[in-house]
PDB file of N, CA and C in Angstrom:
ATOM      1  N   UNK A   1      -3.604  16.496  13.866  1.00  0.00           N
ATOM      2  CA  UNK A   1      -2.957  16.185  12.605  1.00  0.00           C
ATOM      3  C   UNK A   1      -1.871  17.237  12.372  1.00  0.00           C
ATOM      4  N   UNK A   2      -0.616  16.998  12.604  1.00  0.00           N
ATOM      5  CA  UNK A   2       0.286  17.655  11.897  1.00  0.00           C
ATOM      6  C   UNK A   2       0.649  17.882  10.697  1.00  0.00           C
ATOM      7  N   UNK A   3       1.326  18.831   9.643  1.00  0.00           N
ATOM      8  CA  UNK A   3       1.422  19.576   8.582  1.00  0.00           C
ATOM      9  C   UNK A   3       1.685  18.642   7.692  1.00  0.00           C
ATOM     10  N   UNK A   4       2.531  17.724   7.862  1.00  0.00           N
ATOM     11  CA  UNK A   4       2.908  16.829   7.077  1.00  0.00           C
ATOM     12  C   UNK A   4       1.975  15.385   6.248  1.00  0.00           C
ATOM     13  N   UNK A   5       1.089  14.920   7.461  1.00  0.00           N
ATOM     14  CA  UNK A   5      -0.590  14.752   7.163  1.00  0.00           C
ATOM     15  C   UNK A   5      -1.039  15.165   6.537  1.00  0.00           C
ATOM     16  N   UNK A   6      -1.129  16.368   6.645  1.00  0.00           N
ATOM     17  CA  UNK A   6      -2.348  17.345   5.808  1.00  0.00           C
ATOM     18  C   UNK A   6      -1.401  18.043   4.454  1.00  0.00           C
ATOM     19  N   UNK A   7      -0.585  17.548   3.855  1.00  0.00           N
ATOM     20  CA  UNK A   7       0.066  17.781   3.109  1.00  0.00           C
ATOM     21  C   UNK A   7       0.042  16.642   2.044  1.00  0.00           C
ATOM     22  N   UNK A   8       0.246  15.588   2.798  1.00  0.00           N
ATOM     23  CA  UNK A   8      -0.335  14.326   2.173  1.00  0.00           C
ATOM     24  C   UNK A   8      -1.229  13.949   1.675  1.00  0.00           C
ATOM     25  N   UNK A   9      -2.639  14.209   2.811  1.00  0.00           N
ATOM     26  CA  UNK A   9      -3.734  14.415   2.316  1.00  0.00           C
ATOM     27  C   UNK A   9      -4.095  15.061   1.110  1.00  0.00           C
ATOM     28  N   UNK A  10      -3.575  15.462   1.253  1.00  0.00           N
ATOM     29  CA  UNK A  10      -4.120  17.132  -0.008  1.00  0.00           C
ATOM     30  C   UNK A  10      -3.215  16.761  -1.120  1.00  0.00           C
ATOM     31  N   UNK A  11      -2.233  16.553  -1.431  1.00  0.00           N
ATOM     32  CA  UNK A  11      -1.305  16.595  -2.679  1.00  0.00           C
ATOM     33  C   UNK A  11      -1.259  14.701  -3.132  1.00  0.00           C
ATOM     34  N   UNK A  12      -1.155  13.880  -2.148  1.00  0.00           N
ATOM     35  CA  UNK A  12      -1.238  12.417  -2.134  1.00  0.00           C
ATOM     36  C   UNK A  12      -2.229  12.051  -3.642  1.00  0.00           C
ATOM     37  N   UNK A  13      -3.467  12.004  -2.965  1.00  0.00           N
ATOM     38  CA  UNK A  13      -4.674  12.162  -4.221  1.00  0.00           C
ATOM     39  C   UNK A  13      -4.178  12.515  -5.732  1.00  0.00           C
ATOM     40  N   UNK A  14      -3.645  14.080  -5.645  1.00  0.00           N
ATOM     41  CA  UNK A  14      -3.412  14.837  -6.789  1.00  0.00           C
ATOM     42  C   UNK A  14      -2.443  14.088  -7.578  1.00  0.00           C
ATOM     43  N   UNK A  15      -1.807  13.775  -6.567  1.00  0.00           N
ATOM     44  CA  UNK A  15      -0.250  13.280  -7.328  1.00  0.00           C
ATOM     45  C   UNK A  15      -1.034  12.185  -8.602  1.00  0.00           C
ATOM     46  N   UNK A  16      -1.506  11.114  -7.627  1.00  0.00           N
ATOM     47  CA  UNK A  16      -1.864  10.033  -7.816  1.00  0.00           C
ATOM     48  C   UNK A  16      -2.770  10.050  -9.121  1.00  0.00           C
ATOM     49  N   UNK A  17      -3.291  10.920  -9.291  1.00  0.00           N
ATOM     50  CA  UNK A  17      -4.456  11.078 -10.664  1.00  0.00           C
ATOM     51  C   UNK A  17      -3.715  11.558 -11.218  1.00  0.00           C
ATOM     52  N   UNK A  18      -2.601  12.585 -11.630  1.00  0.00           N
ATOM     53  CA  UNK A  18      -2.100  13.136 -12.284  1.00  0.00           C
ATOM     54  C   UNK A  18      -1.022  11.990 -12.831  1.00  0.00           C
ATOM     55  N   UNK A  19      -0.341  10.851 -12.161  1.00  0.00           N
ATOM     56  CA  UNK A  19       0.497   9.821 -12.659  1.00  0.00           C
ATOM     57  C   UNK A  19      -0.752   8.581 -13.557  1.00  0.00           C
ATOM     58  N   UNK A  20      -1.632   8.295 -12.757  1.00  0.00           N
ATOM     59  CA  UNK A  20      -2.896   7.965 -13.303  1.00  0.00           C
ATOM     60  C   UNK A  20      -3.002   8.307 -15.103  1.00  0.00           C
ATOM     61  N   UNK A  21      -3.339   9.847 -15.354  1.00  0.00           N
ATOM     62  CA  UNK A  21      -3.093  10.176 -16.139  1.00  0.00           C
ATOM     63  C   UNK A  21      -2.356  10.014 -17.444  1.00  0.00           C
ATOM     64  N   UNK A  22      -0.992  10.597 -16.646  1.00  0.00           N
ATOM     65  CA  UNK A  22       0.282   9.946 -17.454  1.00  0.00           C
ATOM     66  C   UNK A  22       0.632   8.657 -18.168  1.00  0.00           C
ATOM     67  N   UNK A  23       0.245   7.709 -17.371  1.00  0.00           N
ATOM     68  CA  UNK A  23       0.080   6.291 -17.835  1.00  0.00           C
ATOM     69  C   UNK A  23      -1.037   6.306 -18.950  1.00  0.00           C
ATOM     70  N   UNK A  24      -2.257   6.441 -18.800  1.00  0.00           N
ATOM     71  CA  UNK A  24      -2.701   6.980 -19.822  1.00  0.00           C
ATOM     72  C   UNK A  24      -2.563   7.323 -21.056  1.00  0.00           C
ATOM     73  N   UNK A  25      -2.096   8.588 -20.983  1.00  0.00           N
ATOM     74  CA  UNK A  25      -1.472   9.034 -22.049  1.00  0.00           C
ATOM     75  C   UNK A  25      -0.296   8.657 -22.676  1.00  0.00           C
ATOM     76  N   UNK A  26       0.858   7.765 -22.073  1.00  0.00           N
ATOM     77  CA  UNK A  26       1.599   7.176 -22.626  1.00  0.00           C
ATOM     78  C   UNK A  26       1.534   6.040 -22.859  1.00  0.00           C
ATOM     79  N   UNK A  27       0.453   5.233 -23.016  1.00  0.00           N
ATOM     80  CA  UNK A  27       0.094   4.144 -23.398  1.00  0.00           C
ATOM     81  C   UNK A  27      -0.611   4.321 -24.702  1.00  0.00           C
ATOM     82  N   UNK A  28      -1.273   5.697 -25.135  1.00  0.00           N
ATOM     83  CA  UNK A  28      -1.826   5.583 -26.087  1.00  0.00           C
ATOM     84  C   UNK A  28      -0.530   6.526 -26.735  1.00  0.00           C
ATOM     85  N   UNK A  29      -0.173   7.022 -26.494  1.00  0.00           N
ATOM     86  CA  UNK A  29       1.557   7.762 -27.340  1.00  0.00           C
ATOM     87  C   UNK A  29       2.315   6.881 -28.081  1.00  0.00           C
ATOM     88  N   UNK A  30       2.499   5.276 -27.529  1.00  0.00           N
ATOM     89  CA  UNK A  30       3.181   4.762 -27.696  1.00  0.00           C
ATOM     90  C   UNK A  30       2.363   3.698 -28.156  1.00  0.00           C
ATOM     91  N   UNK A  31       3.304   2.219 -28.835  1.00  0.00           N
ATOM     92  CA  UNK A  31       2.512   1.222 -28.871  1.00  0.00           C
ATOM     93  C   UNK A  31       2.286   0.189 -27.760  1.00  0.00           C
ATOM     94  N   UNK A  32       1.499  -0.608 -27.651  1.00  0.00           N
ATOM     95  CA  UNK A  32       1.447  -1.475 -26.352  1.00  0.00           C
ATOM     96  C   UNK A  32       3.231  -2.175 -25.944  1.00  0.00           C
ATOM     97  N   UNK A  33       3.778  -2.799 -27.238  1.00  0.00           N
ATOM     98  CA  UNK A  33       5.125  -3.259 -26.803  1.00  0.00           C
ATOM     99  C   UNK A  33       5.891  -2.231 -26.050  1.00  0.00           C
ATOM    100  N   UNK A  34       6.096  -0.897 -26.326  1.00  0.00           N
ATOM    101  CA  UNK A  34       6.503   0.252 -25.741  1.00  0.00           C
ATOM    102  C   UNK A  34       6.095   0.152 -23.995  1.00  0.00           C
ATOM    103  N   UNK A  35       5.175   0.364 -24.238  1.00  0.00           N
ATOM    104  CA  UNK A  35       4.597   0.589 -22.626  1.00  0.00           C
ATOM    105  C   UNK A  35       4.635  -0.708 -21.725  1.00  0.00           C
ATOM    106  N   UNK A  36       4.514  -1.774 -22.871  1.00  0.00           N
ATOM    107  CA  UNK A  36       5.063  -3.175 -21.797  1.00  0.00           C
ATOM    108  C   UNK A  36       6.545  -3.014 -20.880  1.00  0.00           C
ATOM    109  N   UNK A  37       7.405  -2.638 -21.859  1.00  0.00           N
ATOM    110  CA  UNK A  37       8.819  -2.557 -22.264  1.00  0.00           C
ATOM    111  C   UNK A  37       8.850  -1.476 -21.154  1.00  0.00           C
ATOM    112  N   UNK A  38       8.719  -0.198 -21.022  1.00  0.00           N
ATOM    113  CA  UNK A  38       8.870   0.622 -20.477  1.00  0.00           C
ATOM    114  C   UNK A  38       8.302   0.566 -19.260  1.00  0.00           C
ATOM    115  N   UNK A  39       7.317   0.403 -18.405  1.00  0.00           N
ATOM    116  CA  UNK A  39       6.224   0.508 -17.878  1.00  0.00           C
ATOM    117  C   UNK A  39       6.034  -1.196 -17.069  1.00  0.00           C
ATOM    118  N   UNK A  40       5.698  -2.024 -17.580  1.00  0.00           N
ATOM    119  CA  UNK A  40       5.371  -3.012 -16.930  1.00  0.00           C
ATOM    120  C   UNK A  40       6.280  -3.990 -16.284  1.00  0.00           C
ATOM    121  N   UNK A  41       7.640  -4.046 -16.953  1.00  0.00           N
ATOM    122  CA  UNK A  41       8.338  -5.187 -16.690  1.00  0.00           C
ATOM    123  C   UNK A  41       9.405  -4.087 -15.842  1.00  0.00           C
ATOM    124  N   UNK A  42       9.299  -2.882 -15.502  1.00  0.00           N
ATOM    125  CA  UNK A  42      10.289  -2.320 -14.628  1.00  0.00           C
ATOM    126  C   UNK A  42       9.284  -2.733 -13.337  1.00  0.00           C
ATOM    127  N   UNK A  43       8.052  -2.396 -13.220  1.00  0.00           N
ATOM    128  CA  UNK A  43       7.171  -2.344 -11.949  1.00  0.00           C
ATOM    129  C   UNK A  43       6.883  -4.080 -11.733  1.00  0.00           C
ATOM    130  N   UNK A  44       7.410  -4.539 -12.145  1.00  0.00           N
ATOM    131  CA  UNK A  44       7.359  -6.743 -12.184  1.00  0.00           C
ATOM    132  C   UNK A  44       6.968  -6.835 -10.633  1.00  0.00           C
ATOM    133  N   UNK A  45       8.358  -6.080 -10.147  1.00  0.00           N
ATOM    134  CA  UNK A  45       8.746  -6.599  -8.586  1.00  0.00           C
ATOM    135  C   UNK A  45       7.614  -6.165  -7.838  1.00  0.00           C
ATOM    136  N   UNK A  46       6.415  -5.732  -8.347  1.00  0.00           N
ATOM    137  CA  UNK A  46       5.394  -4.749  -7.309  1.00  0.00           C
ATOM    138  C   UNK A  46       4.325  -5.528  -7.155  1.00  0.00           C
ATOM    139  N   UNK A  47       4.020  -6.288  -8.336  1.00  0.00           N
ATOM    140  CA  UNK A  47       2.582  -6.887  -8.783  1.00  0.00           C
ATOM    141  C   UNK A  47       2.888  -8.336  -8.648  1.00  0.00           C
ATOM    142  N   UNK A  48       4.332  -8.988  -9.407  1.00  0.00           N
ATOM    143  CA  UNK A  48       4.136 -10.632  -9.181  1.00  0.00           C
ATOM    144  C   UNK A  48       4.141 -11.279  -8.131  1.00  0.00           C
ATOM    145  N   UNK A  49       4.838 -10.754  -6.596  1.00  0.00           N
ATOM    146  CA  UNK A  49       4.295 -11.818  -5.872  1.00  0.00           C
ATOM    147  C   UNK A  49       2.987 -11.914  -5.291  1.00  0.00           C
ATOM    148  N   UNK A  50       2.018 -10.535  -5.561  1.00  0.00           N
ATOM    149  CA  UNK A  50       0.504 -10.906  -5.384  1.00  0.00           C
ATOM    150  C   UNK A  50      -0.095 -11.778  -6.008  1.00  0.00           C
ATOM    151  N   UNK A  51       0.445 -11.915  -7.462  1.00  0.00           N
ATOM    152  CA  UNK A  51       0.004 -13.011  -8.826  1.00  0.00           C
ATOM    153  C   UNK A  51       0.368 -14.279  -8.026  1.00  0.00           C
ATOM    154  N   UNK A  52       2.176 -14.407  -7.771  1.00  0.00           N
ATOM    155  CA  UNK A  52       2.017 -15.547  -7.596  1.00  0.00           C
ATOM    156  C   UNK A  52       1.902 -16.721  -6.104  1.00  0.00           C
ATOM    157  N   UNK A  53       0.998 -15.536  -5.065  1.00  0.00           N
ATOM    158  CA  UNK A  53       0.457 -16.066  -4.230  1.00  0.00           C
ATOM    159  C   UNK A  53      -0.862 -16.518  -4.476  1.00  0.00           C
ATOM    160  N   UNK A  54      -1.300 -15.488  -4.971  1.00  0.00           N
ATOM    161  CA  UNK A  54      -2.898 -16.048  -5.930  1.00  0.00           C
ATOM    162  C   UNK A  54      -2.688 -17.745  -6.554  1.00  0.00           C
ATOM    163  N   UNK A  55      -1.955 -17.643  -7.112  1.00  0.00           N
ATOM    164  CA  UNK A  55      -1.578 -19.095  -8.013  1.00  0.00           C
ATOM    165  C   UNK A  55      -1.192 -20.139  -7.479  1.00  0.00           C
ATOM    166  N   UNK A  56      -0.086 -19.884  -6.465  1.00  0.00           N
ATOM    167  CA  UNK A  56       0.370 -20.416  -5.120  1.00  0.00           C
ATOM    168  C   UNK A  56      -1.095 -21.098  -4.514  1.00  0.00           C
ATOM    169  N   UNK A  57      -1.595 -20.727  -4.081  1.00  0.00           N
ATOM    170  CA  UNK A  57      -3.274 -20.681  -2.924  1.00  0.00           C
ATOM    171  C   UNK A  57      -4.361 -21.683  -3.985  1.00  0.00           C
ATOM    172  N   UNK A  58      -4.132 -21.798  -5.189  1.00  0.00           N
ATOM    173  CA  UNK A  58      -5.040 -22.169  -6.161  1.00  0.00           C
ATOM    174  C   UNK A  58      -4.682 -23.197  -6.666  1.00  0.00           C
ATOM    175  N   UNK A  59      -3.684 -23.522  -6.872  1.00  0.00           N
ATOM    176  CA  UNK A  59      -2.804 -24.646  -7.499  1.00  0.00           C
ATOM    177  C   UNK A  59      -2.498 -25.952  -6.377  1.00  0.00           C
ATOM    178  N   UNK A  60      -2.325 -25.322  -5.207  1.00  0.00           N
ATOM    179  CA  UNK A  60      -1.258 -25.933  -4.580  1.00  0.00           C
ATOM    180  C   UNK A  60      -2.389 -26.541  -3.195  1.00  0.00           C
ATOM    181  N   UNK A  61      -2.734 -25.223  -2.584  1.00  0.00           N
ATOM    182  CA  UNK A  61      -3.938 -25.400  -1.269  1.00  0.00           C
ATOM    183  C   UNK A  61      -5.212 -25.776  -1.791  1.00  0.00           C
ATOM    184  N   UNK A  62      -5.802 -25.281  -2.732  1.00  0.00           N
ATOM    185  CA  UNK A  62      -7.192 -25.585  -3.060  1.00  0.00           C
ATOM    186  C   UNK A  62      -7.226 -26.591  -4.179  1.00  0.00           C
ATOM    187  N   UNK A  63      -6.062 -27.065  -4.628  1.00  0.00           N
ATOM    188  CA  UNK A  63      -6.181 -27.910  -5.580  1.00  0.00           C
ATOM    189  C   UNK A  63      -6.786 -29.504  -5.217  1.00  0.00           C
ATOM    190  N   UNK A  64      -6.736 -30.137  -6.224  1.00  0.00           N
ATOM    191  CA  UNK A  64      -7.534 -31.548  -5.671  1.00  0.00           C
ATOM    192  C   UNK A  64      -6.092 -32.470  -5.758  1.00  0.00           C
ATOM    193  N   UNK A  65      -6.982 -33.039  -4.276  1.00  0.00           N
ATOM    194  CA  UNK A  65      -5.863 -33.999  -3.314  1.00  0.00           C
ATOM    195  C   UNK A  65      -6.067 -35.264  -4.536  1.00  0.00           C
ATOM    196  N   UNK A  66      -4.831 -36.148  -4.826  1.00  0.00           N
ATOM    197  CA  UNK A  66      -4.623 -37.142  -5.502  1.00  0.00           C
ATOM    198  C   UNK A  66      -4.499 -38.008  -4.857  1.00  0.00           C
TER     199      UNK A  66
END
């Protein structure tokens, strides 16, 4: 394992709880419209096409044949 690994390892985690955190705390700082506004609809591009393969797969493949 080179330095850069084990740098990852070690700070990766930290980061990650410490942004963890943050969200957190700025969700209760603020009101929910805030943190929608700020927070959810910038990160859209990260989460909807998992949503809308889910929906995709459910609607479309598993749905009932007519």
């Amino acid at each position: 394992m080179n330095k850069f690994d084990a740098y990852v390892l070690t700070f990766g985690p930290f980061i990650l709880i410490l942004f963890l955190l943050y969200l957190v705390f700025d969700y209760f700082s603020t009101n929910p419209n805030g943190f929608w506004n700020k927070w959810v609809l910038k990160t859209l591009w990260i989460w909807l096409p998992f949503y809308g393969l889910r929906r995709l797969i459910r609607e479309v493949i598993l749905g009932k044949k007519r």
